[in-house]
N, C-alpha and C. Protein backbone atom coordinates (compact mmCIF):
# COMPACT_ATOMS: atom_id res chain seq x y z
N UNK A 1 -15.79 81.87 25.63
CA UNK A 1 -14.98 82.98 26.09
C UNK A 1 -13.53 82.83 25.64
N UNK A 2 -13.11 81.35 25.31
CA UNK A 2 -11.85 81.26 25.07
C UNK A 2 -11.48 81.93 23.50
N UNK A 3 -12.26 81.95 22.66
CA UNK A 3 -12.01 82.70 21.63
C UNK A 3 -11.73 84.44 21.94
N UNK A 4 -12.56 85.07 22.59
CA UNK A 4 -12.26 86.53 22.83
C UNK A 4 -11.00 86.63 23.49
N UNK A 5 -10.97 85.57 24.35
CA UNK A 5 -9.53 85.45 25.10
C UNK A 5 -8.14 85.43 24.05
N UNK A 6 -8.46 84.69 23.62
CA UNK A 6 -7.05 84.48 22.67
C UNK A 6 -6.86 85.75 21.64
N UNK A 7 -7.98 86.36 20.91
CA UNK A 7 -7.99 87.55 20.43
C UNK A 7 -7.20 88.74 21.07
N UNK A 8 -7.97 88.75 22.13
CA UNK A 8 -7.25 89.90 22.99
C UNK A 8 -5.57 89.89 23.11
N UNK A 9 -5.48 88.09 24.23
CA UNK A 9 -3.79 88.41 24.16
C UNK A 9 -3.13 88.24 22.91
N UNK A 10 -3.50 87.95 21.18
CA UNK A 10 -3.11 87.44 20.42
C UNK A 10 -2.83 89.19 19.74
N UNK A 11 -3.29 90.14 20.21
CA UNK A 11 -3.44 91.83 19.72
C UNK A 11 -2.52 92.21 20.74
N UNK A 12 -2.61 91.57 22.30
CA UNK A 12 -1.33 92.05 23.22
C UNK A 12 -0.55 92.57 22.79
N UNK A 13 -0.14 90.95 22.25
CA UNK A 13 1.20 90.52 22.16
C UNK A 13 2.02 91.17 20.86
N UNK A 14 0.93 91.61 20.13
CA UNK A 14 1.82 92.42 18.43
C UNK A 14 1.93 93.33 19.29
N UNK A 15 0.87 94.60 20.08
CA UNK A 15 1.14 95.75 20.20
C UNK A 15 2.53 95.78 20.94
N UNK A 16 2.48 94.20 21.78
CA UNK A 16 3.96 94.62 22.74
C UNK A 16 4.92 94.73 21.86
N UNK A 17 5.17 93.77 21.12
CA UNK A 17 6.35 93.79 19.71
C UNK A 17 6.31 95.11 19.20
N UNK A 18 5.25 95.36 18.69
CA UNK A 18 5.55 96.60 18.09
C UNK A 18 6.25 97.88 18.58
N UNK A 19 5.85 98.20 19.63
CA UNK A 19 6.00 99.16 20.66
C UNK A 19 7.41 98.66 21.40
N UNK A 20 7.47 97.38 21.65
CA UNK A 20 9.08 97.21 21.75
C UNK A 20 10.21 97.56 20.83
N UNK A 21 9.74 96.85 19.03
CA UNK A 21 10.95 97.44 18.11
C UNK A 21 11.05 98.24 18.22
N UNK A 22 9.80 99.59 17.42
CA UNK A 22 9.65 100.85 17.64
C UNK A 22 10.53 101.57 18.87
N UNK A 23 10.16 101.08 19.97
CA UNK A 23 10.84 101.91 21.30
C UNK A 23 12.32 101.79 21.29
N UNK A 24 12.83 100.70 20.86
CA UNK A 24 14.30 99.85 21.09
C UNK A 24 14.48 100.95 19.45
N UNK A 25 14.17 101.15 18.36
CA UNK A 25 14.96 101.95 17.49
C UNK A 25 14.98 103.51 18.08
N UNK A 26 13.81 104.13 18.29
CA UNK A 26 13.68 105.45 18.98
C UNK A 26 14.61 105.79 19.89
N UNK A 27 15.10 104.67 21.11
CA UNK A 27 15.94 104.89 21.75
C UNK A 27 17.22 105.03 21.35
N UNK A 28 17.96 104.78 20.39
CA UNK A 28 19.29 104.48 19.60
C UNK A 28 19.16 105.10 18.97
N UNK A 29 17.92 106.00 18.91
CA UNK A 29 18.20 107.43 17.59
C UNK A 29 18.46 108.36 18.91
N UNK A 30 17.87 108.63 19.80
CA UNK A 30 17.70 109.24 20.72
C UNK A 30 18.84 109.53 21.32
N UNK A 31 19.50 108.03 21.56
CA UNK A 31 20.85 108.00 22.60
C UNK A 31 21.91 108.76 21.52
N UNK A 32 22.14 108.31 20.24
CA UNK A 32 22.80 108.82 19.15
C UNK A 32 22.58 110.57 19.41
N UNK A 33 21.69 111.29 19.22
CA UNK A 33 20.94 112.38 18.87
C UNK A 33 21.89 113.31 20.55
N UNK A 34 21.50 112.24 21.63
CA UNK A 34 22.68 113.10 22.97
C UNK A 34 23.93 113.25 23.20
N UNK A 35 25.18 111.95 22.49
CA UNK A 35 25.98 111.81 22.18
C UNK A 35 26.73 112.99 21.37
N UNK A 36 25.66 113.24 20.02
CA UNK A 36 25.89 114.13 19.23
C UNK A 36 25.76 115.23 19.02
N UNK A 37 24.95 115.81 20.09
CA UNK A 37 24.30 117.09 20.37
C UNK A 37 25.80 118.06 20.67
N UNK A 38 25.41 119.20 20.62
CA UNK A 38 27.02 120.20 20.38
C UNK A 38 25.72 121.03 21.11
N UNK A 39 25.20 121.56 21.26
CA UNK A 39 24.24 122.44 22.26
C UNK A 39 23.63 122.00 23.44
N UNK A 40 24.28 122.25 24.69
CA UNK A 40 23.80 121.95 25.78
C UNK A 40 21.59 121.35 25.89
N UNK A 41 20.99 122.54 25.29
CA UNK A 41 19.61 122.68 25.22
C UNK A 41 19.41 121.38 24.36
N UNK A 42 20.22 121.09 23.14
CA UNK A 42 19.68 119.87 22.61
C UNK A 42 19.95 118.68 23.14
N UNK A 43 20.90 118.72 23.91
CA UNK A 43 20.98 117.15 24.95
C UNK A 43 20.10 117.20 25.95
N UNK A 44 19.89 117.89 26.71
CA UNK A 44 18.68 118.22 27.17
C UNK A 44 17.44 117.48 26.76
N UNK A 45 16.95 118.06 25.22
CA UNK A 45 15.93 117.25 24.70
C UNK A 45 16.00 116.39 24.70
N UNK A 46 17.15 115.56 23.45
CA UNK A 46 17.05 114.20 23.65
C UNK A 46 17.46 113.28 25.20
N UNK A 47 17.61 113.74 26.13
CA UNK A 47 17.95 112.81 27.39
C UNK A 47 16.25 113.10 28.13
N UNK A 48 15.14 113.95 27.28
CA UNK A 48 13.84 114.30 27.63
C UNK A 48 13.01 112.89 26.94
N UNK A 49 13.74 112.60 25.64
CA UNK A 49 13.36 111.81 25.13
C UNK A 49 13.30 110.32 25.55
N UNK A 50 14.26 110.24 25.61
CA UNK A 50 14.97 108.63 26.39
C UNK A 50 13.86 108.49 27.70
N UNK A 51 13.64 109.42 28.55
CA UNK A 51 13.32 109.40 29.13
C UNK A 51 11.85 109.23 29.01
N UNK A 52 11.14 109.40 28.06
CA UNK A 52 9.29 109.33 27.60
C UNK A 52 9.37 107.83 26.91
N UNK A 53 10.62 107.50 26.43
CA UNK A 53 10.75 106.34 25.77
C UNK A 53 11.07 105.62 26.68
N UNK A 54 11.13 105.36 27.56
CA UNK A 54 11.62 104.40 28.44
C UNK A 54 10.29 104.20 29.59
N UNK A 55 9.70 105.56 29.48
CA UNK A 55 8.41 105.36 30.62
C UNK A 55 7.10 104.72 29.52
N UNK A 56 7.04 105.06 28.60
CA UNK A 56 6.04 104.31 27.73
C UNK A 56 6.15 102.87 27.39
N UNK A 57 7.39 102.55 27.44
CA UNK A 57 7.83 101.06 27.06
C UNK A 57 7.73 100.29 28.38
N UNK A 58 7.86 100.97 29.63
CA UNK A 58 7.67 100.30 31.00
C UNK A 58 5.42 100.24 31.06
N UNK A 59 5.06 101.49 30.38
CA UNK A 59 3.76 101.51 30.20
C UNK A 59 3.08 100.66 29.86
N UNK A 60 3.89 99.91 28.24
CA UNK A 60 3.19 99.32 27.85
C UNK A 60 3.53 97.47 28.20
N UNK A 61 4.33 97.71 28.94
CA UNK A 61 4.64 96.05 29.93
C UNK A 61 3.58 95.87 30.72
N UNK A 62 3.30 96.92 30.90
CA UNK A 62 2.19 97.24 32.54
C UNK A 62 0.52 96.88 31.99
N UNK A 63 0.34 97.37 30.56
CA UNK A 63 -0.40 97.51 30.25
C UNK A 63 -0.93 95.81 29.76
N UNK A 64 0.05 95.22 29.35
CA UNK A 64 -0.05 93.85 28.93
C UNK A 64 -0.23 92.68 30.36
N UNK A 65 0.82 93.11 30.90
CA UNK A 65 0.40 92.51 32.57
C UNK A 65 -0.99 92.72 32.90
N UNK A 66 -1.60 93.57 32.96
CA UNK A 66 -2.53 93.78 33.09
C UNK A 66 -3.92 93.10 32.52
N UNK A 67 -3.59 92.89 31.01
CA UNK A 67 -4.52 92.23 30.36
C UNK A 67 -3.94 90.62 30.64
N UNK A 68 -3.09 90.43 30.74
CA UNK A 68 -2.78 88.83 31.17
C UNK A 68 -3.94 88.52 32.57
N UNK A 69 -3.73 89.52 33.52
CA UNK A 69 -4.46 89.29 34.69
C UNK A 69 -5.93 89.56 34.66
N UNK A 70 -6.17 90.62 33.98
CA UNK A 70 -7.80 90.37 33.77
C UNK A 70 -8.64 89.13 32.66
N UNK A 71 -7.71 88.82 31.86
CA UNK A 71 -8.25 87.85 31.25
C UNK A 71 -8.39 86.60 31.81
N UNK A 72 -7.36 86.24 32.67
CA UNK A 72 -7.17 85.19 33.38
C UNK A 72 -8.35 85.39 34.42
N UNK A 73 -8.60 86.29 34.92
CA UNK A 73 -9.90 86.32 36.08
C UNK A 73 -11.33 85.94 35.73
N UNK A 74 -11.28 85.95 34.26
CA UNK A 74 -12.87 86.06 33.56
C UNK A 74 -12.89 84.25 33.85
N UNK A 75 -14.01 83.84 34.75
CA UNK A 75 -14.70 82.76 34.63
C UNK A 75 -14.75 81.83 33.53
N UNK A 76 -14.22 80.57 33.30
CA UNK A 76 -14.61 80.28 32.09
C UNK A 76 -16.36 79.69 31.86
N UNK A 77 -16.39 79.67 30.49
CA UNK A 77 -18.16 79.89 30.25
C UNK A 77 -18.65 78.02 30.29
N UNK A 78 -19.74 77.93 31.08
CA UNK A 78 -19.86 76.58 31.30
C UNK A 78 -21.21 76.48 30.69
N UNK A 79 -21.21 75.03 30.10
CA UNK A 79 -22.40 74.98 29.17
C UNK A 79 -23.16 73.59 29.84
């Protein structure tokens, strides 16, 4: 079981990276994009944005916690 185990958190752990850079640049285009906005309606959007970017990146913490704790629950396999 320890092989599927390590697979799993070893795929976690990129998707967390990934989804962290990704989120951490999105946000700094985003925050840029409200800063710069000259139309009320377009700050709007982007502060819509920040805001999906910030709940997906809390998502995908949750989502990894999660697999930390179910993996850890699986019995190990006794021979």
């Amino acid at each position: 079981m320890a092989p599927i185990t390590d697979l799993i958190l070893t795929w976690t752990h990129i998707g967390q990276a990934l989804v962290g850079s990704i989120g951490a640049l999105a946000f700094i285009f985003a925050f840029l994009w409200k800063i710069t906005a000259v139309e009320a309606k377009s700050a709007l959007a982007a502060k819509q944005w920040i805001q999906r970017i910030v709940v997906g990146t809390i998502g995908v913490e949750v989502a990894g916690s999660l697999v930390n704790i179910l993996t850890s629950s699986v019995p190990p396999l006794s021979h």
